[in-house]
Protein backbone atom coordinates (compact mmCIF):
# COMPACT_ATOMS: atom_id res chain seq x y z
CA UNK A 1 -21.10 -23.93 6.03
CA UNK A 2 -24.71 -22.89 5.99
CA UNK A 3 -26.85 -19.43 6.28
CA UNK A 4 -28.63 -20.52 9.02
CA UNK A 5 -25.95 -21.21 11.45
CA UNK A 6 -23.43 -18.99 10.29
CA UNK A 7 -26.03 -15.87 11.39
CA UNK A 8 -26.25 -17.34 14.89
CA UNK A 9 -27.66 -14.60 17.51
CA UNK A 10 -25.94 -16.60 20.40
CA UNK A 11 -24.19 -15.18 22.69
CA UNK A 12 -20.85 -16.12 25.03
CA UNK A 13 -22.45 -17.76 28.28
CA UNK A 14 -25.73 -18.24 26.91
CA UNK A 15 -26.63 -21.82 26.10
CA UNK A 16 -29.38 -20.59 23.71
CA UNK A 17 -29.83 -18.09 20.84
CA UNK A 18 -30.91 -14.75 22.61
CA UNK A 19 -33.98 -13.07 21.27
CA UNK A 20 -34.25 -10.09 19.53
CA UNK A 21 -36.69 -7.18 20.48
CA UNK A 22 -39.45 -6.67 18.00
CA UNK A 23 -37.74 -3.01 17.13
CA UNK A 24 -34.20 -4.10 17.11
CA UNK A 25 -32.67 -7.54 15.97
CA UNK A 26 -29.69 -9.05 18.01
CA UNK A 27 -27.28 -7.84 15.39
CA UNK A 28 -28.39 -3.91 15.65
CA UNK A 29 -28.04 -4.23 19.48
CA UNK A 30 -24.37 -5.45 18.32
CA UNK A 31 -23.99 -1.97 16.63
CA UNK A 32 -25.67 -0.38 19.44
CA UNK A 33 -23.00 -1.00 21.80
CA UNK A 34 -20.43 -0.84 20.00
CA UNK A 35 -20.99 2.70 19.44
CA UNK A 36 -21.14 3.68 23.19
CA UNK A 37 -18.34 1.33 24.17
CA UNK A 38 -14.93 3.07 25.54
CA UNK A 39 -12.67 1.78 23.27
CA UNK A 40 -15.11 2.88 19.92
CA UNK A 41 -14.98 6.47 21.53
CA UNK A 42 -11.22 6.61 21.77
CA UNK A 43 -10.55 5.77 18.04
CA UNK A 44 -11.44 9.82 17.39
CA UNK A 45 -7.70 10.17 18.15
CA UNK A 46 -6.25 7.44 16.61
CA UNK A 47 -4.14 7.82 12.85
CA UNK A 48 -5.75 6.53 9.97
CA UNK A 49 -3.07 7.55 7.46
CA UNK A 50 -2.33 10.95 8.85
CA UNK A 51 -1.08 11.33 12.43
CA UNK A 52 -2.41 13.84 14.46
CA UNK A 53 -3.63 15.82 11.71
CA UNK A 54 -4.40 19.04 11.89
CA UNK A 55 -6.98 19.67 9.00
CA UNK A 56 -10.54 18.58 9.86
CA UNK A 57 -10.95 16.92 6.71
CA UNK A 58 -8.19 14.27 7.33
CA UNK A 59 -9.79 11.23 8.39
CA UNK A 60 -8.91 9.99 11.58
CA UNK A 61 -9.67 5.86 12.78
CA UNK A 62 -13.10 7.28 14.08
CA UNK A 63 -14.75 8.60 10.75
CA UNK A 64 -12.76 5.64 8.81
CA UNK A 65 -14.63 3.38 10.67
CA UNK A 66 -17.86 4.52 10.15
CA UNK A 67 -17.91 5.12 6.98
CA UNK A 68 -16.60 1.28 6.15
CA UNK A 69 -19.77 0.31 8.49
CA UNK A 70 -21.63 2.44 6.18
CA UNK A 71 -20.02 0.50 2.76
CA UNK A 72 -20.15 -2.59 4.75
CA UNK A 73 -24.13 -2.49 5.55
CA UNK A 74 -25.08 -1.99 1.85
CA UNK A 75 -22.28 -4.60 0.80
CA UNK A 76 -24.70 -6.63 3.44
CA UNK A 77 -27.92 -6.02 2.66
CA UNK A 78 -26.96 -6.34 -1.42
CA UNK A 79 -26.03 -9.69 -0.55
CA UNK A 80 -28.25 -10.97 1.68
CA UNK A 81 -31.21 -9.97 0.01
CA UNK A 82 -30.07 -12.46 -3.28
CA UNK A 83 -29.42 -14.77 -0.63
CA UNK A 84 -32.52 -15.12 1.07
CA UNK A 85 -34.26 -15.26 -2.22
CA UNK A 86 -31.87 -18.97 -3.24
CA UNK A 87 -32.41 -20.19 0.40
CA UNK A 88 -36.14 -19.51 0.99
CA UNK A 89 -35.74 -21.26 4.51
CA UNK A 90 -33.87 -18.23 5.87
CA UNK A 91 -37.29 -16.00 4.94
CA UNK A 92 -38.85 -16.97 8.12
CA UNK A 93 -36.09 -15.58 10.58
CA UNK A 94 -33.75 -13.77 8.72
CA UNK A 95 -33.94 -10.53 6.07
CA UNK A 96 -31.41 -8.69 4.16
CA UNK A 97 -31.55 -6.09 7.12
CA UNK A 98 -29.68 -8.79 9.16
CA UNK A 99 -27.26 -9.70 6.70
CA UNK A 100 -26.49 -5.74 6.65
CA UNK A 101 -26.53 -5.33 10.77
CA UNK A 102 -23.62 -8.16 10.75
CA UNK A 103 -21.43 -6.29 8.25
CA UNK A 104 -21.98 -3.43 10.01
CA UNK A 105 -21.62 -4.55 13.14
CA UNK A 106 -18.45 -6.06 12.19
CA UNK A 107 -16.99 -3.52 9.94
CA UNK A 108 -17.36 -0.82 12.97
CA UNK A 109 -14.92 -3.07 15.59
CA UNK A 110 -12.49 -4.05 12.81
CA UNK A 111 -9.97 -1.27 13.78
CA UNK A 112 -10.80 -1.37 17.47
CA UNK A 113 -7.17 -3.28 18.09
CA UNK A 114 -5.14 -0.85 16.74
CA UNK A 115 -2.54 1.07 18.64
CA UNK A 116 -1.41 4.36 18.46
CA UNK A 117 0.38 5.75 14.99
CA UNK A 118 -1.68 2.67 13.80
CA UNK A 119 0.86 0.05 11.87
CA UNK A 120 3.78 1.92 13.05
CA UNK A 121 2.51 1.41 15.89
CA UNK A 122 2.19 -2.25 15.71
CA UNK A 123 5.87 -3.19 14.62
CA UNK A 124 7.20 -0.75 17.29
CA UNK A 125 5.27 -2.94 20.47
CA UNK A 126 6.35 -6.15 18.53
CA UNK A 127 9.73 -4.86 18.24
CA UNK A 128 10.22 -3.85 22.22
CA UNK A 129 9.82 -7.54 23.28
CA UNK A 130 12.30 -8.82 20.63
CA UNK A 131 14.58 -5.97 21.29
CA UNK A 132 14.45 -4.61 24.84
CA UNK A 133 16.25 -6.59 27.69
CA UNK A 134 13.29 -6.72 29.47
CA UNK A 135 11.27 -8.24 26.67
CA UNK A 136 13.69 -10.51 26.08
CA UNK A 137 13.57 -11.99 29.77
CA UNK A 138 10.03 -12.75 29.48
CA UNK A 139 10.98 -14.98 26.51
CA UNK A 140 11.68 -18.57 28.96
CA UNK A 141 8.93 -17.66 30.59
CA UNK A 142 6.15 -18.78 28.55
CA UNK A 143 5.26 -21.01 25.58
CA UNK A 144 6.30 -20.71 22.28
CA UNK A 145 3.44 -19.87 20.91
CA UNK A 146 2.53 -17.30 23.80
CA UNK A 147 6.46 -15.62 23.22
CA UNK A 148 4.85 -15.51 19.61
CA UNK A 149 2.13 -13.49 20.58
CA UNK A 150 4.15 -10.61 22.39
CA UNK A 151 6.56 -10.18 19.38
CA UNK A 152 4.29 -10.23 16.73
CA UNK A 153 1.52 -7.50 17.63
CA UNK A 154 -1.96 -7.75 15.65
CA UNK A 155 -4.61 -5.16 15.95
CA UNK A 156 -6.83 -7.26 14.67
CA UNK A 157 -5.80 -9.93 17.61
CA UNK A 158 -6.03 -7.69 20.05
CA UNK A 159 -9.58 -6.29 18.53
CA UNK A 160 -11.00 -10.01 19.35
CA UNK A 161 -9.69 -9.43 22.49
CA UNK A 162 -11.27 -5.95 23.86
CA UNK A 163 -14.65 -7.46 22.34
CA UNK A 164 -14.46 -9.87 24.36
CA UNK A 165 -13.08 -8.62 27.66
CA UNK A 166 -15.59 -8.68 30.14
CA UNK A 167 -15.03 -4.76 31.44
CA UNK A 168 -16.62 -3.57 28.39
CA UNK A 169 -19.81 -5.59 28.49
CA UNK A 170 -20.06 -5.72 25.15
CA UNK A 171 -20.82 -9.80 24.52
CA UNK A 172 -21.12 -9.55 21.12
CA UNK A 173 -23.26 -11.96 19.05
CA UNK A 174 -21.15 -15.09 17.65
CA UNK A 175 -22.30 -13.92 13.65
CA UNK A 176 -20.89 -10.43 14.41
CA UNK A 177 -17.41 -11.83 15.75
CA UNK A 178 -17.24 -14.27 13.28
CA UNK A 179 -17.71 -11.61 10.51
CA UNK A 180 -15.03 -9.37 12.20
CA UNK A 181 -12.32 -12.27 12.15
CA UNK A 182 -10.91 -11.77 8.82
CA UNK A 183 -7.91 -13.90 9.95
CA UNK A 184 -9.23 -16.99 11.86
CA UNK A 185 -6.03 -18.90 13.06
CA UNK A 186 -3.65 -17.80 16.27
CA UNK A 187 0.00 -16.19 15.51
CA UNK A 188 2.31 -19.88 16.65
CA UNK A 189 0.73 -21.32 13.30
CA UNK A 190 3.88 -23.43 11.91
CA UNK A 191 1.37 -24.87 8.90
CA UNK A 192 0.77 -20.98 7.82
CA UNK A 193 -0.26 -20.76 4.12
CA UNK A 194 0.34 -17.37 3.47
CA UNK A 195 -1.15 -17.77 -0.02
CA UNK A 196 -5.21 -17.89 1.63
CA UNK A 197 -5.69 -14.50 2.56
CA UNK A 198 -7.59 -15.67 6.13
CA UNK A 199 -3.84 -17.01 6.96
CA UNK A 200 -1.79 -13.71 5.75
CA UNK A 201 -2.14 -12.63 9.56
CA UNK A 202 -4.00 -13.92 13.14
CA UNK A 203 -6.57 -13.27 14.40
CA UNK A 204 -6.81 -14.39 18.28
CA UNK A 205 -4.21 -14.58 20.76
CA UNK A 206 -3.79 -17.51 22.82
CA UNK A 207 -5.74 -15.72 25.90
CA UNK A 208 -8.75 -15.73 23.46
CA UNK A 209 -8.19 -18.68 21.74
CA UNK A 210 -10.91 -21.15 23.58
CA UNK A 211 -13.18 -18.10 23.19
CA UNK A 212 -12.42 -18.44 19.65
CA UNK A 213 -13.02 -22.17 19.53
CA UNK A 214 -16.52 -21.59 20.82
CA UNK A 215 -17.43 -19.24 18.90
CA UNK A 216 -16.44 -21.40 15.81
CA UNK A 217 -17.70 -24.21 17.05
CA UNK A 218 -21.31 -22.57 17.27
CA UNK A 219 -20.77 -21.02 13.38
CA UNK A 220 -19.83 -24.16 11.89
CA UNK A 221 -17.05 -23.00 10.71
CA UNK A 222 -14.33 -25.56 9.14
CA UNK A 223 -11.41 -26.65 10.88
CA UNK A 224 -7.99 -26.66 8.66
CA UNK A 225 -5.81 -27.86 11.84
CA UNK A 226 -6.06 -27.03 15.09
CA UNK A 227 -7.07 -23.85 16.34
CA UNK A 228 -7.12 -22.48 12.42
CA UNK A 229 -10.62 -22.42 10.78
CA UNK A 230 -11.91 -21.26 7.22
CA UNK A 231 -13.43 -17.54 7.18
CA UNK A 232 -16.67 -16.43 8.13
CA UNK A 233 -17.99 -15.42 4.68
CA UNK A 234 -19.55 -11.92 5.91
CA UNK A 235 -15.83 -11.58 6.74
CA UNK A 236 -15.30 -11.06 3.38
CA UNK A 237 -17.41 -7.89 3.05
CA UNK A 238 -16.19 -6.40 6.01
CA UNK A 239 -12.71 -6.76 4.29
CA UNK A 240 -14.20 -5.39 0.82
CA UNK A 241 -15.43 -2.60 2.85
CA UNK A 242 -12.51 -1.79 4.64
CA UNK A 243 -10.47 -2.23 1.41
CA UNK A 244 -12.79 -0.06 -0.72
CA UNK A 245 -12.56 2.79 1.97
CA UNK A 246 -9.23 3.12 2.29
CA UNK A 247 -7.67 2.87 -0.86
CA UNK A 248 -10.68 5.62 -2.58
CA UNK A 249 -10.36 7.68 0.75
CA UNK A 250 -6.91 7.88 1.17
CA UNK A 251 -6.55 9.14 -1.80
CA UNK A 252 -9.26 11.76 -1.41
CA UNK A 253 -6.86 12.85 1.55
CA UNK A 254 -4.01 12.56 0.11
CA UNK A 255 -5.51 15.03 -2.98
CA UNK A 256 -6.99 17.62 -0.25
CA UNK A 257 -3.72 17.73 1.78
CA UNK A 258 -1.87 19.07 -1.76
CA UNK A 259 0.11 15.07 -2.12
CA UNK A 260 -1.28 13.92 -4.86
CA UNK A 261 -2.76 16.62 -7.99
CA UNK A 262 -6.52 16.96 -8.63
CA UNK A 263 -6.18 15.43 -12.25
CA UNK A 264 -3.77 12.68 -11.07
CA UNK A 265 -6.50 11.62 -8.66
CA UNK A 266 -9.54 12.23 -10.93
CA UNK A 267 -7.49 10.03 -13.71
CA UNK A 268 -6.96 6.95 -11.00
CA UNK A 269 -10.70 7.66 -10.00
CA UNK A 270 -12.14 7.48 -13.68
CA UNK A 271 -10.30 3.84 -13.98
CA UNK A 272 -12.37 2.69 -11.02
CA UNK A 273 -15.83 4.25 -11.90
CA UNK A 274 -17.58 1.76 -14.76
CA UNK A 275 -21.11 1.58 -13.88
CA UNK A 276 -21.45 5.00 -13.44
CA UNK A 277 -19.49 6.97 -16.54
CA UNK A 278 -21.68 8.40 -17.88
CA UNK A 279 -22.52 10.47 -14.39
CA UNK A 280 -18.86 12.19 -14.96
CA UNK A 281 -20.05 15.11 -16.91
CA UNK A 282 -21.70 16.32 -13.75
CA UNK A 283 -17.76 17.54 -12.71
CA UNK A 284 -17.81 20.23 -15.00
CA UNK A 285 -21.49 21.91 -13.43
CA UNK A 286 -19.33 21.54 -9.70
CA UNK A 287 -17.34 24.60 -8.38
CA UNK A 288 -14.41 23.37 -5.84
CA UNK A 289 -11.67 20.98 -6.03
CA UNK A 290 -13.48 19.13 -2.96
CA UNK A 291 -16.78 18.79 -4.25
CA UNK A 292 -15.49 17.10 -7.53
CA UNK A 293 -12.73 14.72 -5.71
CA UNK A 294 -15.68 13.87 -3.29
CA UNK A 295 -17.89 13.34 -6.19
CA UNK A 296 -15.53 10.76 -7.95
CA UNK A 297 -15.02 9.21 -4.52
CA UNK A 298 -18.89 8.33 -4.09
CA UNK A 299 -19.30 7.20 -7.88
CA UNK A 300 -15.84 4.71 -7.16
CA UNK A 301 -16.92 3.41 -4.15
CA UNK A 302 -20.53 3.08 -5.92
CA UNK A 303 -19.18 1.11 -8.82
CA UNK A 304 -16.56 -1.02 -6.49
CA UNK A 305 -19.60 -2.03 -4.04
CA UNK A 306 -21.51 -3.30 -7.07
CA UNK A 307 -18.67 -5.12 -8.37
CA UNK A 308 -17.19 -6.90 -5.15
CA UNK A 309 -21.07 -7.79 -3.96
CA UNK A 310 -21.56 -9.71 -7.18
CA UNK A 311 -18.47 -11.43 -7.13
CA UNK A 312 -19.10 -12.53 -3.93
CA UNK A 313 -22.66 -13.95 -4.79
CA UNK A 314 -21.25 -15.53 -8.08
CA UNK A 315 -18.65 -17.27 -5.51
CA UNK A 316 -21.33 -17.75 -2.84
CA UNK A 317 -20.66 -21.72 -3.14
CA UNK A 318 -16.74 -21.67 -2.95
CA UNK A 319 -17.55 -19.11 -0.13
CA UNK A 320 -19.28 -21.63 1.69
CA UNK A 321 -17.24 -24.44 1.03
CA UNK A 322 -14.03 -22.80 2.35
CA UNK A 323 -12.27 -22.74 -1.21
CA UNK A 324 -12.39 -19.21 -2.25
CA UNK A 325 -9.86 -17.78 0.33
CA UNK A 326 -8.86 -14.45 -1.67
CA UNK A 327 -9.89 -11.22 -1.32
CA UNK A 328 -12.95 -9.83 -3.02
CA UNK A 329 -10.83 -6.26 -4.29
CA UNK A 330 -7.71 -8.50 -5.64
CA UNK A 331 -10.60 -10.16 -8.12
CA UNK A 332 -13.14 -7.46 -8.71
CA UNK A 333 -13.64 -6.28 -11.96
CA UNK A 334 -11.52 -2.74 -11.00
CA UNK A 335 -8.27 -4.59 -9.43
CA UNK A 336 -6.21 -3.76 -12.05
CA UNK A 337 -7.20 0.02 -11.24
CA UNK A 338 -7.19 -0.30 -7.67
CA UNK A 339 -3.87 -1.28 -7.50
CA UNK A 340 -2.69 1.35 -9.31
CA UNK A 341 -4.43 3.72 -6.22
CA UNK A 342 -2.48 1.82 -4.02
CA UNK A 343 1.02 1.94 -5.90
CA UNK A 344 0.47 5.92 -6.31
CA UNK A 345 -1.00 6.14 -2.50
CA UNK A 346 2.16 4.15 -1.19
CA UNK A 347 4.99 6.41 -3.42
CA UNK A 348 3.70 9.84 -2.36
CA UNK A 349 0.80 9.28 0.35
CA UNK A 350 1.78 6.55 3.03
CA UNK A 351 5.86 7.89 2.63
CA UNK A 352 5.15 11.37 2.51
CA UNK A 353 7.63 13.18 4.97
CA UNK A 354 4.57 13.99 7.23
CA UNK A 355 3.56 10.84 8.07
CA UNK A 356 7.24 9.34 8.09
CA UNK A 357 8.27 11.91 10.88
CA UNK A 358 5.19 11.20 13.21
CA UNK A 359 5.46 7.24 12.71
CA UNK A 360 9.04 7.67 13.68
CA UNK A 361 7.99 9.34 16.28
CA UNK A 362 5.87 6.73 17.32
CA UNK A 363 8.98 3.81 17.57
CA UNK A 364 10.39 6.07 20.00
CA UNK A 365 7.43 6.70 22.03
CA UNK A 366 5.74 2.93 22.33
CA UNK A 367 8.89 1.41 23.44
CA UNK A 368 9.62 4.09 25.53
CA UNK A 369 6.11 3.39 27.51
CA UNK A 370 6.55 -0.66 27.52
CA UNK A 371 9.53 -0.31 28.95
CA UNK A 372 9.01 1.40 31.94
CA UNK A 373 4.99 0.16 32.05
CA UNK A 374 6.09 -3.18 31.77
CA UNK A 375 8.83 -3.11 34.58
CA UNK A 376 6.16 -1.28 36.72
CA UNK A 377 3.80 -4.29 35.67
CA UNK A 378 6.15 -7.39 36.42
CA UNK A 379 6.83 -5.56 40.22
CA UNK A 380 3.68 -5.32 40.67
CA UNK A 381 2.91 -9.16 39.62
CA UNK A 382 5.90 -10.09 41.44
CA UNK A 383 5.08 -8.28 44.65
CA UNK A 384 7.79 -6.62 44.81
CA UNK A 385 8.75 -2.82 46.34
CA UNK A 386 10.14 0.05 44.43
CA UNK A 387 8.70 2.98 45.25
CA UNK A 388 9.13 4.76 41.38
CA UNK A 389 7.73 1.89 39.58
CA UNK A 390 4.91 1.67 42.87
CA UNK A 391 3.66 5.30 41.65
CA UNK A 392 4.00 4.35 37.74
CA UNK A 393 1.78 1.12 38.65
CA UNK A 394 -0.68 4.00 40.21
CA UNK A 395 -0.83 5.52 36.09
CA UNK A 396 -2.60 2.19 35.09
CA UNK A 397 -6.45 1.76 34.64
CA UNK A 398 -7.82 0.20 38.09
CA UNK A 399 -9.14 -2.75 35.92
CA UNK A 400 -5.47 -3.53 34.45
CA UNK A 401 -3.96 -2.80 38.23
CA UNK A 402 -5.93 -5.33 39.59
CA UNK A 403 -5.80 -8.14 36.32
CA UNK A 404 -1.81 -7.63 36.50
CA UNK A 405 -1.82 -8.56 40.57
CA UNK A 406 -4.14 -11.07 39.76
CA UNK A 407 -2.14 -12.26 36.02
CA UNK A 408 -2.04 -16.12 36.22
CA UNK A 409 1.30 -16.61 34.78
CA UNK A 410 3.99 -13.55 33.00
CA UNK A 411 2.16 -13.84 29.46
CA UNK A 412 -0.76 -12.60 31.01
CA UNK A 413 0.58 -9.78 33.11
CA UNK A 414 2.12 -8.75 29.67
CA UNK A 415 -0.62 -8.97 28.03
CA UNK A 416 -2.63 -6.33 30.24
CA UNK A 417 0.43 -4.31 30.04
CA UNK A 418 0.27 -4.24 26.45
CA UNK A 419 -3.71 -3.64 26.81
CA UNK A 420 -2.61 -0.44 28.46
CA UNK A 421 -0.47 1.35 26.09
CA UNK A 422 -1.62 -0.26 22.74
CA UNK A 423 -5.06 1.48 24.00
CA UNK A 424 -3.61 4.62 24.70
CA UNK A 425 -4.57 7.49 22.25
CA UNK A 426 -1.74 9.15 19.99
CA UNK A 427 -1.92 12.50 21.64
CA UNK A 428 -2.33 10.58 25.61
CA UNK A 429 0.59 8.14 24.76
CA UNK A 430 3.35 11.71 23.59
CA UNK A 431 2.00 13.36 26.50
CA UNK A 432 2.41 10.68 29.20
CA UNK A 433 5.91 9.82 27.51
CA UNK A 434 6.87 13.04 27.91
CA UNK A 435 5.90 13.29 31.72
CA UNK A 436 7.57 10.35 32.14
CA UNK A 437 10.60 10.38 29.88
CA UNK A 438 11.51 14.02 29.32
């Protein structure tokens, strides 16, 4: 792979590179409209860890997106400024600042799939079709590989796919999709390696998988076998971000909401802070339990930026080759540390009887909606008459109404029915489930 291609400004439908404006490169507009778009707005009331929380410090998908964007630009512009300096062709059209807008770009959209009570969320969509009867009749009905994509849900699938759906207008540059596939292969992969992290999930589902191709195509990115490629290497900062966030963040959380102890989490903090020891002794001149937790937090994710940004240079050449195919975290210098964040966050965080009850709550709710969304949806592709599931059908967007009358074949019409509720908000999906359940 090379610098030059892999930053491509090019756009779906455009034969050419677009320009940027002399204020605002192609990869900032990227950010741009990401920020306004619909589905960006509604991740304010999506679960990061904590459903539905009712502190305002709890982190929600909105604010954890951001601030990886945030880790992710610097990640970028870290990078791409040692970068430009060993290719000294990319100094004529390219700076650090782009390298960073990428990232960015990318690291904003890379929860933008995920469904309501997040991976709970996931397995309990994935479940319905392998479970329900009327899943399970849509299974002779399609390809293999389609039947795949219903019972195994990805949020980070169905994130390529609301980029790239045409209601949104978003038409995102081919370097800023690239960098936000972190898993560049379809689910129906029989030749899986699980072993290279871009193969531990998917990335595309077959309804974007010629967009895919394209967009691949015009990075230059390497082909293992059909329809699977090698990473994106910006795809590997947007993962460091993501990964740096959420371990150090949750367990900021986790300490605020009384889960985890203050000295517990300033003793797995101190493990991950290196660079920046000898900063510690400003704890002691610090007054609350929240200033010092969120002063370890900002010293960790100092020191883990530093470390996974020169890893990544010193593996700049494997990167580009396609052999490197771990992530940046498991190697860093901290991994042994950050692991140990994880272990802790997993025992008393991610299974703490708070979470447990809403995600429960969430396998009743999800399958609840597909099934009665989903019968409303196949009537209404069928064309036939029932005058309850006629008035559901009236509770879908007018855009998905009209794709589902329109769906080519049944995978589609799922699919749009599964763009409905995975979409939903947690708070919108309880409510409707109770108007229509209850």
């Amino acid at each position: 792979m090379n610098w030059k291609t892999l930053l491509s400004s090019q756009r779906s439908g455009q034969k050419q590179s677009a320009s940027s404006e002399a204020s605002r490169s192609a990869f900032e507009q990227d950010y741009d409209r990401i920020i306004f778009s619909h589905p960006f707005r509604k991740l304010q009331d999506k679960t990061q860890v904590h459903p539905l929380p009712e502190h305002d410090f709890v982190h929600t998908r909105l604010t954890h997106s951001l601030e990886v964007s945030s880790v992710g630009r610097s990640l970028g512009k870290r990078v791409g400024e040692v970068i430009i300096q060993r290719h000294p062709e990319l100094m004529k059209d390219y700076s650090l600042f782009d390298f960073g807008a990428v990232v960015a770009a990318a690291s904003l959209t890379h929860d933008l799939g995920n469904p309501p009570f997040g991976h709970a969320g996931e397995d309990a969509i994935s479940d319905f079709f392998l479970q329900s009867n009327i899943g399970l009749s849509l299974k002779d009905k399609m390809s293999e590989a389609e039947w795949t994509d219903l019972t195994k849900f990805e949020g980070n699938a169905q994130g390529f796919r609301i980029l790239n759906k045409n209601q949104y207008g978003l038409k995102l540059t081919f370097a800023t999709l690239g960098a936000f596939t972190k898993y560049p292969c379809p689910a129906y992969f029989p030749q899986r390696d699980k072993s290279k992290r871009s193969q531990k999930k998917f990335g595309f589902f077959q309804s974007e998988k010629a967009t895919f191709n394209e967009v691949a195509a015009a990075l230059g990115l390497p082909n293992v076998v059909q329809d699977a490629y090698e990473r994106h290497p910006l795809a590997y900062l947007v993962e460091a971000a993501d990964d740096i966030c959420y371990s150090i963040i949750d367990l900021e959380d986790g300490c605020s909401l009384g889960l985890i102890s203050y000295e517990e989490a300033k003793a797995l903090c101190e493990n991950v802070i290196t660079k920046n020891k000898s900063k510690l002794g400003k704890l002691d001149h610090l007054n609350s339990k929240a200033e010092k937790i969120g002063f370890l937090r900002a010293l960790a994710i100092g020191d883990l930026m530093d470390e996974c940004s020169t890893l990544f240079l010193d593996s700049e050449k494997e990167i580009l080759a396609g052999t490197f195919n771990k992530a940046l975290a498991d190697l860093c210098t901290s991994k042994d540390a950050l692991k140990a964040i994880i272990d802790i966050s997993v025992e008393k965080i991610y299974r703490s009887r708070n979470v447990v009850e809403i995600e429960a709550s969430g396998h009743q709710v999800l399958p609840g909606l597909m099934e009665e969304f989903l019968t409303a949806g196949l009537q209404l592709y069928e064309k036939k008459k029932s005058r309850k599931y006629e008035n559901l059908a009236l509770l879908f967007p007018e855009d998905i109404r009209q794709n589902i009358q329109q769906a080519a074949d049944y995978y589609s019409a799922a699919r749009y029915v599964v763009d409905f509720v995975s979409g939903l908000t947690d708070r919108y999906a309880i409510s409707l489930y109770k108007k229509i359940k209850l």
